[in-house]
Protein backbone atom coordinates (compact mmCIF):
# COMPACT_ATOMS: atom_id res chain seq x y z
CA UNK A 1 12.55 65.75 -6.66
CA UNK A 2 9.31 65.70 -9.07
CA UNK A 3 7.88 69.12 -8.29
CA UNK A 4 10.97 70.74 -9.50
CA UNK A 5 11.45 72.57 -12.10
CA UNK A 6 14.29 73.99 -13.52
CA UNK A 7 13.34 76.95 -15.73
CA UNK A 8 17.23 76.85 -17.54
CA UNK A 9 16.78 73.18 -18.86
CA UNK A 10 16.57 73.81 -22.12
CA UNK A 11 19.72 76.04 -22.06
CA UNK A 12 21.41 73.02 -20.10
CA UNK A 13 20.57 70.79 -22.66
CA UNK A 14 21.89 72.67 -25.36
CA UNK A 15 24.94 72.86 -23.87
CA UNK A 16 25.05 69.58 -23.18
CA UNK A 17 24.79 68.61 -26.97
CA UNK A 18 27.09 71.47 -27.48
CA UNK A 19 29.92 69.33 -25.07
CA UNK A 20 28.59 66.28 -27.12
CA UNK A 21 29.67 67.82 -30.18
CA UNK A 22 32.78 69.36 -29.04
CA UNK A 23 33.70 65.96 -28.31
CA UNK A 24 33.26 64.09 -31.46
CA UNK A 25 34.83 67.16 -33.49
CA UNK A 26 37.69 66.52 -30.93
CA UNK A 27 37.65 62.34 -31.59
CA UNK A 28 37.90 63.40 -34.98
CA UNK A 29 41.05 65.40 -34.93
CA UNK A 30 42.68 63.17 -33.13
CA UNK A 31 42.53 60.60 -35.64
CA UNK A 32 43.29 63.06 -38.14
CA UNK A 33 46.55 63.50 -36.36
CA UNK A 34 47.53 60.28 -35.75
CA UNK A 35 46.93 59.83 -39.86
CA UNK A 36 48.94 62.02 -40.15
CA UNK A 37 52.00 61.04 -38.16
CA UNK A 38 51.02 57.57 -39.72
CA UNK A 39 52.13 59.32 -42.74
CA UNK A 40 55.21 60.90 -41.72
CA UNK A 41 56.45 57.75 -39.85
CA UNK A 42 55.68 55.90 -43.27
CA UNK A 43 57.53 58.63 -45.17
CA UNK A 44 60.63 58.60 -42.83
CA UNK A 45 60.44 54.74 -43.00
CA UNK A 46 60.62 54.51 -46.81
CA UNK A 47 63.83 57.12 -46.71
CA UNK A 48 65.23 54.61 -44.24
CA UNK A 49 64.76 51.77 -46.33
CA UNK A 50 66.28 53.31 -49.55
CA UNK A 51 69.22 54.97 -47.63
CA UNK A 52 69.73 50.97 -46.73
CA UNK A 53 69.80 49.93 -50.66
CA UNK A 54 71.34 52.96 -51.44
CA UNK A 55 74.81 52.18 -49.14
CA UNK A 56 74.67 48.68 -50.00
CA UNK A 57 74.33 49.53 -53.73
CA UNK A 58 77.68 52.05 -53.12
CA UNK A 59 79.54 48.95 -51.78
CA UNK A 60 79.10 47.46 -55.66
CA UNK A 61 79.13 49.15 -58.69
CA UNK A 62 77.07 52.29 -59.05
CA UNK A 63 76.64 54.36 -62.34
CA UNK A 64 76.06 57.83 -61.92
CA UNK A 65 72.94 57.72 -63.40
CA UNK A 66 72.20 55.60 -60.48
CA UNK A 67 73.28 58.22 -58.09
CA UNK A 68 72.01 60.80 -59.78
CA UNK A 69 68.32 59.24 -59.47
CA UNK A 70 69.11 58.19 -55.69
CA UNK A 71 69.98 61.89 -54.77
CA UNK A 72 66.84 63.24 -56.43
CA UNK A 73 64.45 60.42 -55.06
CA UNK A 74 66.48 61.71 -51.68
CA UNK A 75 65.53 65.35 -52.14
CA UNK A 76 61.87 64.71 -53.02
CA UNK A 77 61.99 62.54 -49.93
CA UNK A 78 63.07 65.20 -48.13
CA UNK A 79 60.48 67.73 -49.37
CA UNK A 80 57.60 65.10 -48.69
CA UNK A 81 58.97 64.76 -45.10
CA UNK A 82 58.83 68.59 -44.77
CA UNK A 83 55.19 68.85 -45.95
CA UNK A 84 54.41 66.46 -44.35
CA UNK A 85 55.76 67.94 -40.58
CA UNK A 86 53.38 71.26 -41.52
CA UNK A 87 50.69 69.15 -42.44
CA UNK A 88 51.33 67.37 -38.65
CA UNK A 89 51.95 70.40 -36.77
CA UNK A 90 48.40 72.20 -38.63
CA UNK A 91 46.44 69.10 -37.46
CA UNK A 92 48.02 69.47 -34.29
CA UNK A 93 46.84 72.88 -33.58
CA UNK A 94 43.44 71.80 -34.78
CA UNK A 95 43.45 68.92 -32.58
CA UNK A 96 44.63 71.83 -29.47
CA UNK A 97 41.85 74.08 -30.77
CA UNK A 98 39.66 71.33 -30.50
CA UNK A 99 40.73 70.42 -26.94
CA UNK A 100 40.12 74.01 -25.85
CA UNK A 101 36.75 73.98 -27.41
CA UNK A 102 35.91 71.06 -25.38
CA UNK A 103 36.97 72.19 -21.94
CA UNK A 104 35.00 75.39 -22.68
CA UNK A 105 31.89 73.57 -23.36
CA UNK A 106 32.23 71.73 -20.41
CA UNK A 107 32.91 74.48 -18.36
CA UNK A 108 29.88 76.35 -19.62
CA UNK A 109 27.70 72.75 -18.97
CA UNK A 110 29.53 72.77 -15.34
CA UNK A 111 28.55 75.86 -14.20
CA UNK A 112 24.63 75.37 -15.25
CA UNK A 113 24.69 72.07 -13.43
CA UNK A 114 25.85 73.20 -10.34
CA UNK A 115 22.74 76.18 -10.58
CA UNK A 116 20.43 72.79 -10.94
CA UNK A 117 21.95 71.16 -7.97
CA UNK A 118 22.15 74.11 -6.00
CA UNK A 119 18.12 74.96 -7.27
CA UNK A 120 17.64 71.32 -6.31
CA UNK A 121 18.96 71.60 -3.23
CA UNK A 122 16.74 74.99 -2.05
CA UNK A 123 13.81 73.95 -3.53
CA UNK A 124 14.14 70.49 -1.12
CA UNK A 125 15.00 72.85 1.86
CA UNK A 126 11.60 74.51 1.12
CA UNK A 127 9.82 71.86 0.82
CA UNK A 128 11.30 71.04 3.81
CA UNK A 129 10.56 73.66 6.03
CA UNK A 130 7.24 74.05 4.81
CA UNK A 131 6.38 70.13 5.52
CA UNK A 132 7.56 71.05 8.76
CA UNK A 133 5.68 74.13 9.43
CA UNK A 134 2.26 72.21 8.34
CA UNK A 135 3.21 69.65 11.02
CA UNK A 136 3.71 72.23 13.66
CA UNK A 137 0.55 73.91 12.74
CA UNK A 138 -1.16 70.54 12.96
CA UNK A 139 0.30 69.75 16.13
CA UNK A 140 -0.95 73.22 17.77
CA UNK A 141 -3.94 72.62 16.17
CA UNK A 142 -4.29 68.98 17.96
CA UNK A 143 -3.01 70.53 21.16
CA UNK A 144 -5.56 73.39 20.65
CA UNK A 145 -7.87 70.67 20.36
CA UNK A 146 -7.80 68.56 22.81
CA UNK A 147 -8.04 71.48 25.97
């Protein structure tokens, strides 16, 4: 409708950049937490590996020494996995943080809309009624008119 105007645009647009933003700090987290379970899996996959050369090197001969450096390469392992599950589970609840920022925004974007539509809407039902009323008065006028 062109003669409309709605006097909260500005705030609607602000929110609506807010939303945008939400949404690329929320694009971002989510590849920060699928980095990071890229990580992990490569983590858990190198463990898996060297467990593998580790059994078959059991099945021949083995110095201790050998052992001994297996079972501490194993712990360290073990400590990076650890780490490594925080630093998933803290991205995670950034990436959920995120996510709740989003929805938020949106909501907050929503509810301004549906003021514009519903503004929209009464403003065309004026217009409306008064086109109508100027064609009744034109019509009694006619009538008046033409006695």
């Amino acid at each position: 409708m062109a003669g409309f105007n709605f006097r909260l645009e500005t705030v609607l647009q602000h929110r609506r950049r807010i939303e945008e933003e939400c949404q690329r700090e929320l694009t971002a987290a989510l590849a920060d937490l699928a980095e990071e379970k890229r990580a992990l899996a490569g983590i858990e996959a190198s463990r898996d590996r060297e467990r593998e050369e580790f059994q078959q090197k059991l099945k021949s001969n083995m110095t201790a020494s050998e052992m001994l450096l297996y079972q501490r390469y194993f712990d360290q392992l073990a400590v990076d996995i650890l780490e490594q599950k925080r630093k998933v589970a803290g991205t995670a609840q950034v990436f959920e943080k995120r996510r709740t920022e989003l929805v938020a925004a949106l909501k907050k974007r929503k509810v301004l809309d549906k003021l514009k539509e519903k503004q929209m809407t009464a403003a065309a039902k004026k217009g409306l009624k008064q086109e109508q009323n100027f064609m009744n008065e034109m019509a009694v006028t006619r009538h008046a008119r033409a006695r």
